[in-house]
Structures are given as structure tokens and as C-alpha cells.
Protein backbone atom coordinates (compact mmCIF):
# COMPACT_ATOMS: atom_id res chain seq x y z
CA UNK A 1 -54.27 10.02 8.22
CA UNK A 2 -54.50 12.78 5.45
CA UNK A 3 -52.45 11.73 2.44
CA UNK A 4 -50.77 14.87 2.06
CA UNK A 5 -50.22 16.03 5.45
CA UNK A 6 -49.71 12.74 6.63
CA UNK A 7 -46.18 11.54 4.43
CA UNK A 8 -45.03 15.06 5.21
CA UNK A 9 -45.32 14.80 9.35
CA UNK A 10 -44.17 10.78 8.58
CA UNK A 11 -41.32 11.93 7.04
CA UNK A 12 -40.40 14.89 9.07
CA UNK A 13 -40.36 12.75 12.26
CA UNK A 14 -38.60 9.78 10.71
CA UNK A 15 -35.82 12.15 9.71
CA UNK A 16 -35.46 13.88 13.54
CA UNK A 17 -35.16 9.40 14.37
CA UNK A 18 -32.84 9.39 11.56
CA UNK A 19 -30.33 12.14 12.49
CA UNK A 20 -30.19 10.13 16.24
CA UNK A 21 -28.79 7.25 13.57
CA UNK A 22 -26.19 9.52 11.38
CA UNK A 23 -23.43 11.56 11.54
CA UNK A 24 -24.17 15.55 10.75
CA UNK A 25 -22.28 14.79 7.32
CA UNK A 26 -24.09 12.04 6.29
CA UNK A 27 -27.21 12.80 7.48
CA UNK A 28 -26.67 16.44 5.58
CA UNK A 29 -25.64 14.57 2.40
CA UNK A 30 -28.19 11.50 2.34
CA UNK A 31 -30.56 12.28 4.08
CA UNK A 32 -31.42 15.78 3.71
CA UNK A 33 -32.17 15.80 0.20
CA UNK A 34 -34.57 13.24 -0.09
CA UNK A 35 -38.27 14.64 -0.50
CA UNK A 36 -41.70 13.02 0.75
CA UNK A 37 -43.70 12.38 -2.40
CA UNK A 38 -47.26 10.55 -1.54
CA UNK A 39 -48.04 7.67 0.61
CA UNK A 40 -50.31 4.92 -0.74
CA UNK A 41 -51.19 1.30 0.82
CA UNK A 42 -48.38 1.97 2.96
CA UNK A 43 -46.04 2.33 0.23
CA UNK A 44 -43.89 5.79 1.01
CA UNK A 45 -42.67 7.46 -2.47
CA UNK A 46 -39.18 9.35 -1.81
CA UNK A 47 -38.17 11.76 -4.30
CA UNK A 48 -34.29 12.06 -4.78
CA UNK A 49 -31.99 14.12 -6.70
CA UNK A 50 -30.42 11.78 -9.07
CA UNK A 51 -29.54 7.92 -9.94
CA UNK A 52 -26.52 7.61 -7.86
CA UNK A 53 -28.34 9.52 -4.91
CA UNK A 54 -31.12 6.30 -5.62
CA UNK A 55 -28.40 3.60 -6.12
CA UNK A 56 -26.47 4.98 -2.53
CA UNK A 57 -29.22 5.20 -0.35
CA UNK A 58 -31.06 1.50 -1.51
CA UNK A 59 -27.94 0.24 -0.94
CA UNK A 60 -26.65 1.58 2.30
CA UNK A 61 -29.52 3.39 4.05
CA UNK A 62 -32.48 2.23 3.25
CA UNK A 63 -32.89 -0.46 6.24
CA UNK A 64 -32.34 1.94 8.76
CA UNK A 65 -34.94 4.42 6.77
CA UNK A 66 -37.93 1.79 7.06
CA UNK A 67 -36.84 0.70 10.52
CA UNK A 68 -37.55 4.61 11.52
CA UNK A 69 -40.55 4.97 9.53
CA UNK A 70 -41.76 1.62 10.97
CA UNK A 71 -41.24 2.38 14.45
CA UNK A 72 -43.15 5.77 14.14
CA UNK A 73 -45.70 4.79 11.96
CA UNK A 74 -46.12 1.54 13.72
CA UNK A 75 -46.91 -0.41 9.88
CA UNK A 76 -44.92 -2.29 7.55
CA UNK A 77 -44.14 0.40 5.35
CA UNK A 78 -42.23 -0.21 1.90
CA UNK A 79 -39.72 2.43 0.71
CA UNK A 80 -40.78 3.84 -3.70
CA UNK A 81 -37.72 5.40 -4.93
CA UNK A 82 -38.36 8.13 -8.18
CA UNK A 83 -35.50 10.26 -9.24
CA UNK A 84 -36.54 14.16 -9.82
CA UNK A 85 -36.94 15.02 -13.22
CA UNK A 86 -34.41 17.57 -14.46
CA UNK A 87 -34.28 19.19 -18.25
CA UNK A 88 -31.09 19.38 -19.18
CA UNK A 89 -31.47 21.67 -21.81
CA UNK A 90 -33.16 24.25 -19.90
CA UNK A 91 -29.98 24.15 -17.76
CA UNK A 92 -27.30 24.03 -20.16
CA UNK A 93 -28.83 27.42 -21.33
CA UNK A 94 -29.45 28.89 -17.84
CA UNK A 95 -25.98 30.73 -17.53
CA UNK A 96 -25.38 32.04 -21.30
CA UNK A 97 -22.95 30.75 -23.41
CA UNK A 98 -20.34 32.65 -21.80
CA UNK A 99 -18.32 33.88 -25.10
CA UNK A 100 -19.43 37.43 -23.46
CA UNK A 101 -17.60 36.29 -20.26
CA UNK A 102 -14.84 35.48 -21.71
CA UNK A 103 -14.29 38.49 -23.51
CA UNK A 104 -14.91 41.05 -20.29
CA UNK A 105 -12.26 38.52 -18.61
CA UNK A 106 -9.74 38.43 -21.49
CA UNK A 107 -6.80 41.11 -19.72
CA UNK A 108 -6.63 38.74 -16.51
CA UNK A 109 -6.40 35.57 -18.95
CA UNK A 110 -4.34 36.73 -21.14
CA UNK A 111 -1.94 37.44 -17.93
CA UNK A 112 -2.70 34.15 -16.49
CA UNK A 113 -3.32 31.26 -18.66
CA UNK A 114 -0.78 30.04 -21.77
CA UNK A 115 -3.62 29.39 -23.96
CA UNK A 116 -6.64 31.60 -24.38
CA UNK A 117 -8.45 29.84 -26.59
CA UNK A 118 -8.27 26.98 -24.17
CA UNK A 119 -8.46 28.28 -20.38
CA UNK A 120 -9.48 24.73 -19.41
CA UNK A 121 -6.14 23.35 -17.91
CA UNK A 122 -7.45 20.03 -18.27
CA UNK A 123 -5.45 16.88 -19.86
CA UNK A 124 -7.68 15.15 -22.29
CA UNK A 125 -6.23 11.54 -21.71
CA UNK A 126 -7.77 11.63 -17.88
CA UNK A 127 -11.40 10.34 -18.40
CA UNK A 128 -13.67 8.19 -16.42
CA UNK A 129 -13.33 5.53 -18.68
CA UNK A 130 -9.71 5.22 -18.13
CA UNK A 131 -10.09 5.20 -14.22
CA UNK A 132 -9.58 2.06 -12.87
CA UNK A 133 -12.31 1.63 -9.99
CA UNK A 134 -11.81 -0.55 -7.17
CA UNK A 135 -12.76 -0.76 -3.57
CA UNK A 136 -10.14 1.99 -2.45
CA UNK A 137 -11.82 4.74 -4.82
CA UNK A 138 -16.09 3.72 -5.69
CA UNK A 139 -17.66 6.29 -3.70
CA UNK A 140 -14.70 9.04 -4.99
CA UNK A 141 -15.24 7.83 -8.78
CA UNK A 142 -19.15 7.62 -8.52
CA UNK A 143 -19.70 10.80 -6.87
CA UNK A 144 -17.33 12.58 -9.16
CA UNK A 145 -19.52 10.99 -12.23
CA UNK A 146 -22.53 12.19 -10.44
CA UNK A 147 -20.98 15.83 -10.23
CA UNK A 148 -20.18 15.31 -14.31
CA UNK A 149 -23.23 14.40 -15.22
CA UNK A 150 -25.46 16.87 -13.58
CA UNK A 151 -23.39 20.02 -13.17
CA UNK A 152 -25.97 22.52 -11.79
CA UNK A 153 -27.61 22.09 -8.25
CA UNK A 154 -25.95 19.13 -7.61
CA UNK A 155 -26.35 17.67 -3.70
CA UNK A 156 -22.68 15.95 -3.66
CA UNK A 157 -21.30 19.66 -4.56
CA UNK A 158 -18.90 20.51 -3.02
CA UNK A 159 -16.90 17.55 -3.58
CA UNK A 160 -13.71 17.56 -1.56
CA UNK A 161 -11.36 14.20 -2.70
CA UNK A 162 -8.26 13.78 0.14
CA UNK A 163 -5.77 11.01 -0.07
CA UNK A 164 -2.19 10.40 -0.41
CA UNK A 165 0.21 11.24 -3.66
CA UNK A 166 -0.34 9.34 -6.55
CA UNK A 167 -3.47 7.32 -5.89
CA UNK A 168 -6.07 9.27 -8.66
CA UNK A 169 -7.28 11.90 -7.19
CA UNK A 170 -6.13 14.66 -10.09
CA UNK A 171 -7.08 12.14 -12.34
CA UNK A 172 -10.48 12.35 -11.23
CA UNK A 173 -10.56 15.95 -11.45
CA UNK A 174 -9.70 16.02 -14.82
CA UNK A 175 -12.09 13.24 -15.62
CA UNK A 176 -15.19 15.36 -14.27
CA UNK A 177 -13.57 18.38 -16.10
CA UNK A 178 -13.79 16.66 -19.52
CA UNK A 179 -16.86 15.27 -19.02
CA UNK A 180 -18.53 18.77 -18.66
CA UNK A 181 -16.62 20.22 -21.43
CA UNK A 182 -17.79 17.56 -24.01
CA UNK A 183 -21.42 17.37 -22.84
CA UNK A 184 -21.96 21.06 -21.57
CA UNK A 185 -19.97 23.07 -23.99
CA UNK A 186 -21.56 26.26 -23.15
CA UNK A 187 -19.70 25.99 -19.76
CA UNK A 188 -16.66 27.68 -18.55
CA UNK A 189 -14.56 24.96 -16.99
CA UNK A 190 -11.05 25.77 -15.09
CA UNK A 191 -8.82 22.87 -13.82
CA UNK A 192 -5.68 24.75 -11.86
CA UNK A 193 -3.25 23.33 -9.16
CA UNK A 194 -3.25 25.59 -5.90
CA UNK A 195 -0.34 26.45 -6.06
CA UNK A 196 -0.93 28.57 -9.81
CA UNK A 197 -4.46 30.11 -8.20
CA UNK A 198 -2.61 30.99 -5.41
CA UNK A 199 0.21 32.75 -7.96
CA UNK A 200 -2.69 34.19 -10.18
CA UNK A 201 -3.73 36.25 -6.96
CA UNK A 202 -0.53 37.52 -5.94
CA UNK A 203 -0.15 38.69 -10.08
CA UNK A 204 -3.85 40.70 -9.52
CA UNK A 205 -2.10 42.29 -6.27
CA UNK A 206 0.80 43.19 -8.33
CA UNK A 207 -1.07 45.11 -10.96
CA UNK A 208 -2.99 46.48 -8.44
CA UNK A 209 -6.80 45.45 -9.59
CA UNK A 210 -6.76 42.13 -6.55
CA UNK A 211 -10.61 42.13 -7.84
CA UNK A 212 -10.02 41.41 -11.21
CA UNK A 213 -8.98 37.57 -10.28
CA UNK A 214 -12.16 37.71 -7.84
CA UNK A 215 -14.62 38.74 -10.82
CA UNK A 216 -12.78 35.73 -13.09
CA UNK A 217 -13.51 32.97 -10.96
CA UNK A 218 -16.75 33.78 -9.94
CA UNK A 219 -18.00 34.01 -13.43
CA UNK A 220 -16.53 30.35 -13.67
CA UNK A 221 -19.07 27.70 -14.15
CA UNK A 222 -16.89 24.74 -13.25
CA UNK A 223 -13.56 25.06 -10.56
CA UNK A 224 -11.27 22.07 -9.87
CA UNK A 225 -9.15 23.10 -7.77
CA UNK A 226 -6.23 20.56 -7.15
CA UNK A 227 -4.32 20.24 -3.70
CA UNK A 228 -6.11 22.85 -1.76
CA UNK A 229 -3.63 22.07 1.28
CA UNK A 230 -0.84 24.70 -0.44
CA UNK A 231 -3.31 27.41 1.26
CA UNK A 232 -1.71 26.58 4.29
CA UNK A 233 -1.25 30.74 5.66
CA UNK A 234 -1.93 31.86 2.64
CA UNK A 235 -4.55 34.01 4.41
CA UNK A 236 -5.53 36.61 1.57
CA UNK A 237 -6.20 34.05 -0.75
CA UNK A 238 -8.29 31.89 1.47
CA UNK A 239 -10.49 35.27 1.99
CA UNK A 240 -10.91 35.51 -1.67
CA UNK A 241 -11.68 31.50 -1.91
CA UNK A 242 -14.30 31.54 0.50
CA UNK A 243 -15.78 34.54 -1.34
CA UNK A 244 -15.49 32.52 -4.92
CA UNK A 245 -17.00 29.57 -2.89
CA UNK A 246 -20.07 31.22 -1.79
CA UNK A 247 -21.27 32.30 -4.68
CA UNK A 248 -20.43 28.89 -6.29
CA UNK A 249 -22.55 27.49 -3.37
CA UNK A 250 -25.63 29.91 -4.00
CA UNK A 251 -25.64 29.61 -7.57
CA UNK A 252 -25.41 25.86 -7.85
CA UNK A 253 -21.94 25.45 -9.83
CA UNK A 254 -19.85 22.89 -9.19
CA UNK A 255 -16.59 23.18 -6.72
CA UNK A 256 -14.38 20.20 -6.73
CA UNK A 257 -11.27 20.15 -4.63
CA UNK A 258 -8.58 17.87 -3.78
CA UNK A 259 -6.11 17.61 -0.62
CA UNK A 260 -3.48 14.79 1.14
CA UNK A 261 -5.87 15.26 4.08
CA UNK A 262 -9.60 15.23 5.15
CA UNK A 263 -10.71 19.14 6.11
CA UNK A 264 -10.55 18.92 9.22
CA UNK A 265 -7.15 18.36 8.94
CA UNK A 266 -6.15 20.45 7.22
CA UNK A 267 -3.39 23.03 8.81
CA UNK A 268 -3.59 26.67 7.89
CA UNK A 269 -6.55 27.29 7.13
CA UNK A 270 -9.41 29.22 8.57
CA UNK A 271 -12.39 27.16 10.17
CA UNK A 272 -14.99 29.02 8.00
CA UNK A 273 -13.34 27.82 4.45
CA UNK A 274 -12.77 24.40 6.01
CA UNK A 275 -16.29 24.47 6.91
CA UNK A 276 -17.43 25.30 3.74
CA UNK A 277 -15.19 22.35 2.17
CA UNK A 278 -17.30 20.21 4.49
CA UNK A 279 -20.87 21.40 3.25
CA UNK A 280 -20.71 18.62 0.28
CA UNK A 281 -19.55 15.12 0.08
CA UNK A 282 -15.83 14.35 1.23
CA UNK A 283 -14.54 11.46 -0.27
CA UNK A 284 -11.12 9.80 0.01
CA UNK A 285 -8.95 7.20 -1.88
CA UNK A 286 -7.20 4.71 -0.25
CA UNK A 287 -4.10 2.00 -1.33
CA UNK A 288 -5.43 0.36 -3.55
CA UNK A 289 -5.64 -3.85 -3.16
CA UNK A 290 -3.68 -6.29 -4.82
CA UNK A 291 -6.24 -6.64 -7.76
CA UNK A 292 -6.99 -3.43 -7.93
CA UNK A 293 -2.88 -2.57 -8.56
CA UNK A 294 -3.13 -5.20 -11.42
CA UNK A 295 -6.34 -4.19 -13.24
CA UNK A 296 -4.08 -0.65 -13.86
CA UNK A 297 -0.72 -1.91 -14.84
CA UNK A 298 -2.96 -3.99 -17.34
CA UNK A 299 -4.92 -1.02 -18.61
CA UNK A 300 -1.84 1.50 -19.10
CA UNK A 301 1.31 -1.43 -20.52
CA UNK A 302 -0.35 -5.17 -20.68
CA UNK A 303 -1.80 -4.91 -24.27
CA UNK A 304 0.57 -2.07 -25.81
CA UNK A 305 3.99 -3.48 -24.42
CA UNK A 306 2.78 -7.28 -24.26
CA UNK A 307 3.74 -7.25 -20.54
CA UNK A 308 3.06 -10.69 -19.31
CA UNK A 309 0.68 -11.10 -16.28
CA UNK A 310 3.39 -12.76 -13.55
CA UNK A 311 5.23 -9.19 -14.26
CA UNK A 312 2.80 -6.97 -13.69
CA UNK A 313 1.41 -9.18 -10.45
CA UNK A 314 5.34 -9.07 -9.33
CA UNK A 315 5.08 -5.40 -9.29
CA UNK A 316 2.09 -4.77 -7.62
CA UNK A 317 2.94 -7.24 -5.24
CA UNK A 318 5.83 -5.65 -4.37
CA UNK A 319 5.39 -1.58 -4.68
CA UNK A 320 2.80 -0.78 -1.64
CA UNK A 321 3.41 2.99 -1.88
CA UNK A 322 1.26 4.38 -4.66
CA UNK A 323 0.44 3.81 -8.24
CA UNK A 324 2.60 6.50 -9.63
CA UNK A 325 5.47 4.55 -8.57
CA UNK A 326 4.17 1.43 -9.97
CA UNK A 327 3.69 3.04 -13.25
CA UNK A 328 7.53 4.54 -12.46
CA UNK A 329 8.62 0.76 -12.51
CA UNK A 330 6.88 0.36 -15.60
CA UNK A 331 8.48 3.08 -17.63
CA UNK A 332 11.59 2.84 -16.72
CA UNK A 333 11.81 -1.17 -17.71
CA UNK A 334 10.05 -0.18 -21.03
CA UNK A 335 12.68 2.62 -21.41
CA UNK A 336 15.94 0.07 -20.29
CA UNK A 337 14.57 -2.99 -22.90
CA UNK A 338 16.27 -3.48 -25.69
CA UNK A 339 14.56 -5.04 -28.56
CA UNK A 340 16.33 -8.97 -27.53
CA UNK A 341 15.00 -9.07 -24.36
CA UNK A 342 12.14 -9.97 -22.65
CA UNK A 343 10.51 -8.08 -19.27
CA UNK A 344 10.32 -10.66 -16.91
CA UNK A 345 10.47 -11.19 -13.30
CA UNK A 346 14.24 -11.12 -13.17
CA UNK A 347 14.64 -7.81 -15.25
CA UNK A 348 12.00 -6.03 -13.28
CA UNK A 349 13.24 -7.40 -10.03
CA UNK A 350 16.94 -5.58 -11.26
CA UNK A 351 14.76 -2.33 -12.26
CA UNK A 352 13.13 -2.49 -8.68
CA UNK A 353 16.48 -2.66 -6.73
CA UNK A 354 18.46 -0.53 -8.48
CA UNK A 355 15.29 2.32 -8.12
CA UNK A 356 14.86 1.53 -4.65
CA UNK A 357 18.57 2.19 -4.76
CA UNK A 358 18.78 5.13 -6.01
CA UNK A 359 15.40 6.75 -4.17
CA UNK A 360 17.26 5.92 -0.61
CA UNK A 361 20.92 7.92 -2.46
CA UNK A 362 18.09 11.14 -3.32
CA UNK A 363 16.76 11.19 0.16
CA UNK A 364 20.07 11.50 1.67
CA UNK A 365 21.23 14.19 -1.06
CA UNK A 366 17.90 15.80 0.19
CA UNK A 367 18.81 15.86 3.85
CA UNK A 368 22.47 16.83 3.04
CA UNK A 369 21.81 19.82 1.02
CA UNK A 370 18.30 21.08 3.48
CA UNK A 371 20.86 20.78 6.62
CA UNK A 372 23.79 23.06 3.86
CA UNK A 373 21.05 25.20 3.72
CA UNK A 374 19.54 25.17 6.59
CA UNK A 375 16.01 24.88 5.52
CA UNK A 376 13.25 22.26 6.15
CA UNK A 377 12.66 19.20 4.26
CA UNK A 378 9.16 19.91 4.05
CA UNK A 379 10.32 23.22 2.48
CA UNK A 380 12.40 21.30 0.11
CA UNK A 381 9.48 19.15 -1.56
CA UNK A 382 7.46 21.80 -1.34
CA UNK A 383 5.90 24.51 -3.20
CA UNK A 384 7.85 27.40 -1.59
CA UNK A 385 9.77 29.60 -4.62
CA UNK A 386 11.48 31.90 -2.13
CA UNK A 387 14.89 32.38 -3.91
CA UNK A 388 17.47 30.66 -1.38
CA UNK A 389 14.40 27.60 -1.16
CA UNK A 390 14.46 27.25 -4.72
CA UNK A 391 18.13 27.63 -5.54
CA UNK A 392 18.64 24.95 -2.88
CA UNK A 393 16.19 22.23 -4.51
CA UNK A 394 17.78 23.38 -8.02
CA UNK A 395 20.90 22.27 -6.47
CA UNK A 396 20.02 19.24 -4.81
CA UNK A 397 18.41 18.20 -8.16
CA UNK A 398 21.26 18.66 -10.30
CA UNK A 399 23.39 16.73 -7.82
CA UNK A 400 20.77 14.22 -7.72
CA UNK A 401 21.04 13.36 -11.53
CA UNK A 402 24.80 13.49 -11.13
CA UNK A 403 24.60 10.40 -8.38
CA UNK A 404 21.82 8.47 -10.10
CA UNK A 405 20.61 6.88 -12.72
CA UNK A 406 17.33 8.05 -11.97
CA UNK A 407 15.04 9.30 -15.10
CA UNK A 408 14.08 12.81 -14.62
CA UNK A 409 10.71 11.73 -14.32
CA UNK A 410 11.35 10.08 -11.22
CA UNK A 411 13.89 12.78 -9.39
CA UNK A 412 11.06 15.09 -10.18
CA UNK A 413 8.51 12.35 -8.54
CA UNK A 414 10.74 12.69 -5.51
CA UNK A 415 11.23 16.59 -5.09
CA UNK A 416 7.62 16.73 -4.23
CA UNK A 417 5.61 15.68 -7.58
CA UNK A 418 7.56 17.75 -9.94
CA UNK A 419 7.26 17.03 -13.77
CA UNK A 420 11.02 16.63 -15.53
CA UNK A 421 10.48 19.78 -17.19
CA UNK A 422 11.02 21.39 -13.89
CA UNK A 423 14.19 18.72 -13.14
CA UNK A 424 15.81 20.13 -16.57
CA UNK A 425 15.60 23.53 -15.98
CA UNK A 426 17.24 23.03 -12.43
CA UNK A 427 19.91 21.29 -13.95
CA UNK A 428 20.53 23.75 -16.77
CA UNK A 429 20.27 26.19 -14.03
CA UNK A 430 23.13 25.14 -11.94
CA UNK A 431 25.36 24.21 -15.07
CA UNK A 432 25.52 27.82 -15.87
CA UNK A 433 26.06 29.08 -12.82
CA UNK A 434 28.65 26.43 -11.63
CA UNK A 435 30.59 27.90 -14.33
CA UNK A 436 29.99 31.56 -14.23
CA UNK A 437 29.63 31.62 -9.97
CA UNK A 438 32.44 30.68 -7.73
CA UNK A 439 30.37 30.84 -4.66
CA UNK A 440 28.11 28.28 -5.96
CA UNK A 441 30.47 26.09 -7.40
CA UNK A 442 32.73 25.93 -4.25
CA UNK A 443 29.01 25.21 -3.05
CA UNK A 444 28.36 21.76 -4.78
CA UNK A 445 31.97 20.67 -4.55
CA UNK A 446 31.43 20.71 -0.87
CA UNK A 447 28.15 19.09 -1.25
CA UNK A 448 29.49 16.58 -2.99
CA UNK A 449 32.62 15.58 -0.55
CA UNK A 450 29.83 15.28 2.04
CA UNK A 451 27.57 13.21 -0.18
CA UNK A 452 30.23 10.98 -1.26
CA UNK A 453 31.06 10.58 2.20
CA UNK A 454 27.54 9.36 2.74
CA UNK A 455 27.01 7.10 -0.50
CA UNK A 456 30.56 5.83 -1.24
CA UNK A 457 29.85 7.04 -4.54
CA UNK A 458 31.88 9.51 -6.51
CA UNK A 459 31.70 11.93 -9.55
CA UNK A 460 33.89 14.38 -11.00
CA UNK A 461 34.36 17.49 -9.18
CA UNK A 462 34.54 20.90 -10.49
């Protein structure tokens, strides 16, 4: 057999056995890439993009690779990994240092971002090194690094992260977003919750140039776009996305999203931009295991608080939700201690009850004031800022804080993810109008009658 022409046709037909063995997204995502470099004393050399591409593939597809090559080629042939050759420098310069980008761009972010000297978004204390990796989140985490790493024609791009609240998926976004920045600082990197892009486009309607935010975000070298299911019927800013995504696509930048669901679960949303969220690698985080829970409670309090280990192993044993609540625990303990007692068992086991407690008191204050209303709950937690919507969770989070001894870290944690920034200016809200409105303070008087009712609990009533 001809050396060149014959690890070409070997390869061609062991990848037509090979998609008989895969999925369409896997075989599109491991598969795919891999290149045919020479053939030698039936050793087959298989060129792949990068180190993780090598490290996946020898360790999860390579058996079924040789068995195909095997059964065509009827020899025992041996599988040569080499990992193509990229200079980094030449990329880093291949889209200019973008100052000039900036400054055509500077009317929409001046309208749209607090800082223009920093358009970033992203938190500095999320990195890679202070993601705890386990089981639930390796092939999230590594692919994320890979993205990082090699920002320009990368194979795992786009990278679409799904999995329930508070198990690391932001985190990870902000990792890869920091990563770039520090190693690629020519590059214009934008981290930005859904729910603000989605804003930013209605603003570019407003003053009448809807292009402008187009323009932006294509000349973006680096989106992360963070809970990508808020599209839902949004459908003029899904047209714009899947624009913004193509070009991303052709150009080899990097588009990392995040969602509570896989894409094709997504509700919403128009099969072309799910299909496009599909084109990459999708990745999801699960619970994470027992061990898992520990190695983070020890990162983030053991050493700095002098948490003992039973403690922390009490906690994760018991919270089964999601880490943000386990670090909720956490806080609030560190917050209640005084400086003669110990945390132990006993005091977190108090801490745990009494939050548990209060969370069950919130959801019915929830349900009482959606049914006042009459809106959904789903409405309630989420990002909807039609007036009567919001006034209603303004309420409900005021009256919350009045019937609890919930931090306003946690209220906020339980009206849908909210920061306590957002829990203090709904209570500030409804303190001035309580006294200057006697619609809405007739309002939460009945609202609390009914809650009371509910709770056995009372406060004072206007």
C-alpha cells in the first residue's frame, strides 16, 4: 500500500466504522478532528489539535479506534499520538490589539458597561486554581482549560456548560475569562449574564441604532455568556445571537455559554441557535460526591476559620442541594460565632435547622404573595422586571426579612440567585412607599394577616 495514499483511505474508512460506533456529537467532537499523519511498520501517526484532545481520546477512544483500523486493515496496528504545532505568538497578534476597537465601540460602552476601562465583567477571585475538580465536573473543568489555553480555532468551541444552580458553572466561566485576559492581553474578553445582553439590546432598540450592539459583540474576541436559558421568547435577541455566533464560529473565537439545561432542552428558543449551541462540546456538572463537597468547604473556611474536619464532613453530609448552600451554612455560622465559642457539630446542626426553618417560612411568603398577585412562581424567581412582577418580589422580599432571620445573602439566594444588593434595595423600596402609599401599605398588612396565619409567626403591623 502507498504510504501516503494508503493512511489517508485507512483512515477515511476507519472513521465511516467509527461513526457506526459514536453518537453525531461525539463523533463530531473526537473524532472529526483528528488528522492521518504517516503510517510506518504498522504504526498509524494521528495528528490532534491539542494535549487534552491527546489525553481524551488515549483514554476513552482509543480501543475502539484500533479495533476499527484493525478490522479494516486486517494488521495489528498501534495508534502514534503528536499534538499539532501551534505559535502562539503569531496568534496572539492575528486580531490587532484591539485599542482601535475599543475606541470605534466606546458610545455603546459607555451606555452599557459601569467601567470602561474594564469591559471585562469578570471577578478576579474565580480561577482554575480555585476550582475544586471532582468526578461531577472533569470533563467541564478540562475542556474549559483547553478553551483558556488555546483561544483561537479551538475544536471544543463552542463550549455550552448546563447544570443546576450553584454547582460552578459561572465559576468556570470566569475562570476561562481570566485566564485569557492574563495570558492574551491583546484580547477583548466580555463575561455578561443573559439577562444584561439581553437588556443591552433592548437599550440599542431604544436609541434606535439595534446594530450598534451587533457591531460590539462581533468585534469581541472572547463571549461568556452566562445562563443562556433567559432567551426563552426573547426572539429578536436570539436573531442577533445567532448572527454574533456565526461569525464567532467562522473566525475561530471562543463562545462559552452556560444554561440549567442541556440544548436540547432548552424552551424558547429557535432550533437553529440551539443547533449552533450543539456544534462544540456540551458539558454538564453534576452533585457533587461526598468528597468532593469536603475538598471545597476545606478550600474556602478549613485553614482561614480553623473549621475542624467532623464540621465540615457534617455539612456536606447533610446539604445534598448545591454548594452555594453549603457555603450559605458556612457563612452564616462564621457570621453567628462569637469569639468564646467553638463551631462544632452542635452549633452547625442549630445553624442548619433554624435555615432550613426559615427557607420553608420564604417559600410560603413566596406562594402567598404570587397567588396576592396573581402571578407565577416561576415569574417570581425570575428575571422578569415588568413593573407589577417586580413590585411583587420587592414586596415579598421585604416581608421575607421581616419573618426571618435570614441574611440577605440568603433571601436573595432564594428569590432566584439574587445578590443582597438587590434584597436591600427591595426593602428600602417598600419602606418608603409603605409610608408614603396607602394602597401598598393596606397591601402588606393583608399579606401579613395571611402569612401569620400560615407561620404562626407575628410582626408589627403598620
Amino acid at each position: 500500500m502507498s504510504n501516503l495514499l494508503g493512511f489517508e483511505e485507512l483512515w477515511d474508512k476507519c472513521s465511516l466504522e467509527l461513526q457506526k460506533c459514536f453518537d453525531d456529537d461525539t463523533f463530531k467532537t473526537w473524532i472529526k478532528p483528528i488528522v492521518p499523519k504517516d503510517l510506518k511498520d504498522n504504526r498509524l501517526s494521528l495528528e490532534v489539535p491539542n494535549n487534552f484532545f491527546y489525553e481524551w481520546v488515549s483514554d476513552h477512544y482509543s480501543d475502539v479506534i484500533t479495533n476499527a483500523l484493525n478490522k479494516i486493515s486486517g494488521n495489528n496496528i498501534k495508534l502514534v499520538y503528536c499534538v499539532r504545532k501551534i505559535d502562539i505568538e503569531q496568534k496572539r497578534n492575528s486580531i490587532s490589539a484591539n485599542r482601535r476597537i475599543i475606541n470605534n465601540h466606546l458610545s455603546f460602552i459607555k451606555k452599557n458597561f459601569a467601567d470602561i476601562d474594564d469591559i471585562s465583567g469578570l471577578n478576579p477571585k474565580y480561577t482554575f486554581d480555585n476550582f475544586i475538580e471532582g468526578a461531577c465536573n472533569q470533563l467541564a473543568k478540562s475542556t474549559a482549560e483547553s478553551i483558556a489555553k488555546i483561544p483561537i480555532n479551538n475544536p471544543f468551541s463552542p463550549l455550552m456548560i448546563h447544570s443546576d444552580v450553584g454547582l460552578g458553572k459561572t465559576h468556570l466561566l470566569h475562570a476561562i475569562g481570566n485566564k485569557i485576559k492574563n495570558d492574551f492581553k491583546d484580547k477583548i474578553v466580555v463575561f455578561i449574564p443573559t439577562t444584561v445582553f439581553i437588556e443591552q439590546f433592548i437599550n440599542s432598540i431604544r436609541s434606535n441604532d439595534p446594530q450598534e450592539f451587533s457591531r460590539f459583540y462581533r468585534d469581541v474576541d472572547v463571549l461568556l455568556l452566562d445562563d443562556v436559558q433567559f432567551l426563552k421568547d426573547k426572539i429578536k435577541t436570539q436573531e442577533n445571537l445567532y448572527f454574533i455566533f456565526n461569525q464567532f464560529y467562522q473566525m475561530g473565537k471562543p463562545i462559552v455559554l452556560t444554561s440549567d439545561k442541556p440544548p436540547n432542552k432548552l424552551e424558547g428558543l429557535q432550533t437553529r441557535l440551539v443547533s449552533r449551541f450543539k456544534w462544540g462540546v456540551t458539558a454538564d456538572i453534576n452533585t457533587p460526591d461526598l468528597e468532593t463537597k469536603i475538598a471545597i468547604l476545606e478550600s474556602k473556611f478549613a485553614n482561614e476559620y480553623n473549621i475542624p474536619k467532623p464540621v465540615l464532613e457534617y455539612i456536606a453530609q447533610r446539604v445534598n442541594s448545591n454548594i452555594r448552600e453549603m457555603e450559605g451554612i458556612m457563612i452564616t455560622a462564621i457570621a453567628n460565632i462569637s469569639s468564646y465559642h467553638d463551631i462544632d457539630i452542635a452549633f452547625i446542626k442549630k445553624i442548619i435547622n433554624k435555615i432550613a426553618s426559615n427557607d420553608l417560612v420564604v417559600d410560603k411568603i413566596i406562594d402567598t404573595v404570587s397567588a396576592y398577585f396573581m402571578i407565577s412562581i416561576e415569574d417570581m424567581l425570575g428575571k422578569n422586571r415588568h413593573k407589577d412582577i417586580s413590585l411583587a418580589r420587592q414586596i415579598a422580599m421585604y416581608i421575607a426579612k421581616k419573618y426571618t432571620e435570614c441574611p440577605l445573602k440568603t433571601i436573595g439566594s432564594l428569590f432566584g440567585g439574587r445578590d443582597h444588593s438587590t434584597v436591600i434595595h427591595a426593602i428600602n423600596t417598600i419602606e418608603l412607599l409603605s409610608r408614603n402609599d396607602k394602597k401598598i401599605k393596606n397591601t402588606i398588612n393583608i399579606l401579613n394577616k395571611e402569612i401569620e396565619s400560615k407561620i404562626n409567626r407575628k410582626v408589627k403591623v403598620f
